[in-house]
C-alpha atoms as a PDB file:
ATOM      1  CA  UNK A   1       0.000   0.000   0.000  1.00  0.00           C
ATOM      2  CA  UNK A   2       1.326   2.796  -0.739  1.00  0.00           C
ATOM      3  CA  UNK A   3       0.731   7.111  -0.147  1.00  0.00           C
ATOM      4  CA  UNK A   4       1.406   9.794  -2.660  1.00  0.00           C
ATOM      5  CA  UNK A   5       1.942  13.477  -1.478  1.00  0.00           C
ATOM      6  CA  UNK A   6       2.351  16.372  -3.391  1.00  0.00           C
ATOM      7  CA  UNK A   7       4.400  18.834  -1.758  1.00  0.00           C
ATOM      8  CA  UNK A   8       3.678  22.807  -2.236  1.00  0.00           C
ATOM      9  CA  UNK A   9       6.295  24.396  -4.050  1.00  0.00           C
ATOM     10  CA  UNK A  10       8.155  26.015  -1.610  1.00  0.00           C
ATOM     11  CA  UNK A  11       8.956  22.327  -0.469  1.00  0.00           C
ATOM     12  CA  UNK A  12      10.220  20.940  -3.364  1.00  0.00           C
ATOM     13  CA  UNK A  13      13.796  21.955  -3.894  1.00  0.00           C
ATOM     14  CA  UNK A  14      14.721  20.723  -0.120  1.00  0.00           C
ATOM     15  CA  UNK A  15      13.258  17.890   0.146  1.00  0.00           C
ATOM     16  CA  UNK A  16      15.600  16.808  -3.576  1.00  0.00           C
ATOM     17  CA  UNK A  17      18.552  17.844  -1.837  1.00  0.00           C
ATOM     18  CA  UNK A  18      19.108  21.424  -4.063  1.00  0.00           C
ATOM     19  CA  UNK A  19      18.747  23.474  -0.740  1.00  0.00           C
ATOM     20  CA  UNK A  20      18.626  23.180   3.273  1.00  0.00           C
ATOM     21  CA  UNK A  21      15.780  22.153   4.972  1.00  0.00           C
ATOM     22  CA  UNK A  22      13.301  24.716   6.101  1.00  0.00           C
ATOM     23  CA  UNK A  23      11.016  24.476   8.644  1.00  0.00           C
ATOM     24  CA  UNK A  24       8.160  22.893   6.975  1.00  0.00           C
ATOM     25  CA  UNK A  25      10.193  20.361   5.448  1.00  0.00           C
ATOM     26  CA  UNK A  26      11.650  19.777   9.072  1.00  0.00           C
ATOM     27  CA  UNK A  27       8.417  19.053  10.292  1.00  0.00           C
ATOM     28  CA  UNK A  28       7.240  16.499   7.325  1.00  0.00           C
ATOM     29  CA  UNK A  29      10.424  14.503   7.655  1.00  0.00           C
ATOM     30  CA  UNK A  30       9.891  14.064  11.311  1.00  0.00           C
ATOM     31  CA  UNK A  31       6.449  13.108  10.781  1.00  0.00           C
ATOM     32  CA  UNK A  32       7.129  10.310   8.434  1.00  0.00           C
ATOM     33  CA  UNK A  33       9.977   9.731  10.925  1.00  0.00           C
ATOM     34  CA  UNK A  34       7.668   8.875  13.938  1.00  0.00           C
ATOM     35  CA  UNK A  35       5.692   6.907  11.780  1.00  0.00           C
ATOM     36  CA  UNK A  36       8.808   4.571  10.821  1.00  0.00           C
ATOM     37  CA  UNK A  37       8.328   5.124   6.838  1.00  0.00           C
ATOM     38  CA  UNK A  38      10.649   7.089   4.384  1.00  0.00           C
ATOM     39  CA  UNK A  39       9.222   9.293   1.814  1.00  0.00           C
ATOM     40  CA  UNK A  40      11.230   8.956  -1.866  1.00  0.00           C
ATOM     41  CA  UNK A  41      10.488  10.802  -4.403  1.00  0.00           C
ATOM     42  CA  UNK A  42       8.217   9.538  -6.864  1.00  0.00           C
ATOM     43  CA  UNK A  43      10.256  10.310 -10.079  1.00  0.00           C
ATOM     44  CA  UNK A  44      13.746  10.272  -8.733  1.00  0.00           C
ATOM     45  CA  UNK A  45      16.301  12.800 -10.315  1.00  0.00           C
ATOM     46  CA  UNK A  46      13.114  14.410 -12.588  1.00  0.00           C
ATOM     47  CA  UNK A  47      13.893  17.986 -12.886  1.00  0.00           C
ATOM     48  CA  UNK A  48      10.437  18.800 -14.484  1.00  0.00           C
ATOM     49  CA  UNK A  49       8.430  20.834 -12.393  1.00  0.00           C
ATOM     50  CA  UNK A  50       5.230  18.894 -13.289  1.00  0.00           C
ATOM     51  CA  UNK A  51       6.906  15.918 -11.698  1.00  0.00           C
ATOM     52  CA  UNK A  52       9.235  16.796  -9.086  1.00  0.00           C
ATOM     53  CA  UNK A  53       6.408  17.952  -5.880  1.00  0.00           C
ATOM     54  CA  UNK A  54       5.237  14.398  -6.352  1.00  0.00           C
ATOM     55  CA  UNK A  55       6.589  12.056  -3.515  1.00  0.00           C
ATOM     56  CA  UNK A  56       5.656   8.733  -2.537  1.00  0.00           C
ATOM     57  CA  UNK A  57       5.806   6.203   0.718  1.00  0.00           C
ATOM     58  CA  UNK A  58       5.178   2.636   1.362  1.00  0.00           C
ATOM     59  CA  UNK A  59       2.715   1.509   4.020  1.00  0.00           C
ATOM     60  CA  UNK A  60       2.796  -1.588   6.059  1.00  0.00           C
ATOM     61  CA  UNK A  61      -1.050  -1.506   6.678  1.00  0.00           C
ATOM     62  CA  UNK A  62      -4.147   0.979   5.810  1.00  0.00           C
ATOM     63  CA  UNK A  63      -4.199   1.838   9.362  1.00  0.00           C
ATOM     64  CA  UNK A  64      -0.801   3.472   9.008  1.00  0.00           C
ATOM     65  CA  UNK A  65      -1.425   4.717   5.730  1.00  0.00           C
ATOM     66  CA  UNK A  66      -4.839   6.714   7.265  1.00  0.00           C
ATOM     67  CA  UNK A  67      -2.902   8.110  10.158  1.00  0.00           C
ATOM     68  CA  UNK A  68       0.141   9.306   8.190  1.00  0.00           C
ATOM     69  CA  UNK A  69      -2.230  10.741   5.691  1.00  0.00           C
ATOM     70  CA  UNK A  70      -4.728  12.533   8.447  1.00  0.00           C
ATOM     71  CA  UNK A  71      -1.244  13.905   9.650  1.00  0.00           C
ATOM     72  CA  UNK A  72       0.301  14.583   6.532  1.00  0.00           C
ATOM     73  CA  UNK A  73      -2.364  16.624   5.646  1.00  0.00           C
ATOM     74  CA  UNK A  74      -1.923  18.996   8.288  1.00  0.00           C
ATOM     75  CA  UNK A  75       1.692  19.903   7.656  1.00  0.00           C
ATOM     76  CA  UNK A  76       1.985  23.129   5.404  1.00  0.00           C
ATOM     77  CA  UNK A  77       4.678  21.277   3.197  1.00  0.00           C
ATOM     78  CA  UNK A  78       1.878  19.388   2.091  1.00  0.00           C
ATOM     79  CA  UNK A  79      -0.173  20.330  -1.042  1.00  0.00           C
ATOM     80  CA  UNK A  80      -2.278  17.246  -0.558  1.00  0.00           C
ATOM     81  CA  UNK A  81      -2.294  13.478   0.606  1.00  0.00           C
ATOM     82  CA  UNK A  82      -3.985  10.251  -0.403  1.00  0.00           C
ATOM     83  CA  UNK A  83      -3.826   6.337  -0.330  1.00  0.00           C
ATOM     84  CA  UNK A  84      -2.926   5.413  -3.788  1.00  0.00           C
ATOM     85  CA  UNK A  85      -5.676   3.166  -5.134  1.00  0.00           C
ATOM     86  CA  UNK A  86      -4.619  -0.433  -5.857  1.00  0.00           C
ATOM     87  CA  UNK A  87      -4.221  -1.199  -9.328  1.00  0.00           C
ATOM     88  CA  UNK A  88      -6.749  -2.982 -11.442  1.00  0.00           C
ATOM     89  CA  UNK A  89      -6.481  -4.275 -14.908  1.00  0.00           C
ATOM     90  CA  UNK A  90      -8.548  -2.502 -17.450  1.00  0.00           C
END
């Protein structure tokens, strides 16, 4: 299971490593932190600004996927947060 995020632009360029962490970016790392799961970028090394506020984690359980997302979505890093549907064939 897995949770996408979509960071606000002010976000993005810390949390790919082009500039220090801010605050908000402080506080969404530690977040996923205390929950135990990392968040990786969903297209690694895209410079594209269409793709690069796109971020994804893996979830153990929908439990943990709810929680991080009800928290997520409180952190002003945060654009928005959801449980990526499962896939289905066509």
């Amino acid at each position: 299971m897995y949770i996408i995020l979509r960071l606000k632009e002010s976000a993005i360029p810390a949390m790919h490593n082009r500039s220090p962490l801010t605050t908000e970016t402080q506080e969404l790392i530690k977040e996923a932190e205390d929950l135990g799961v990392a968040l990786q970028p969903l297209h690694p090394g895209s410079i594209d600004p269409t793709l690069t506020p796109y971020f994804i984690a893996e979830m153990p359980d929908r439990m943990t996927a709810e929680r991080l997302v009800t928290r997520l979505q409180r952190i002003r890093a945060i654009e928005s947060a959801y449980i990526k549907p499962e896939d289905e064939m066509p």
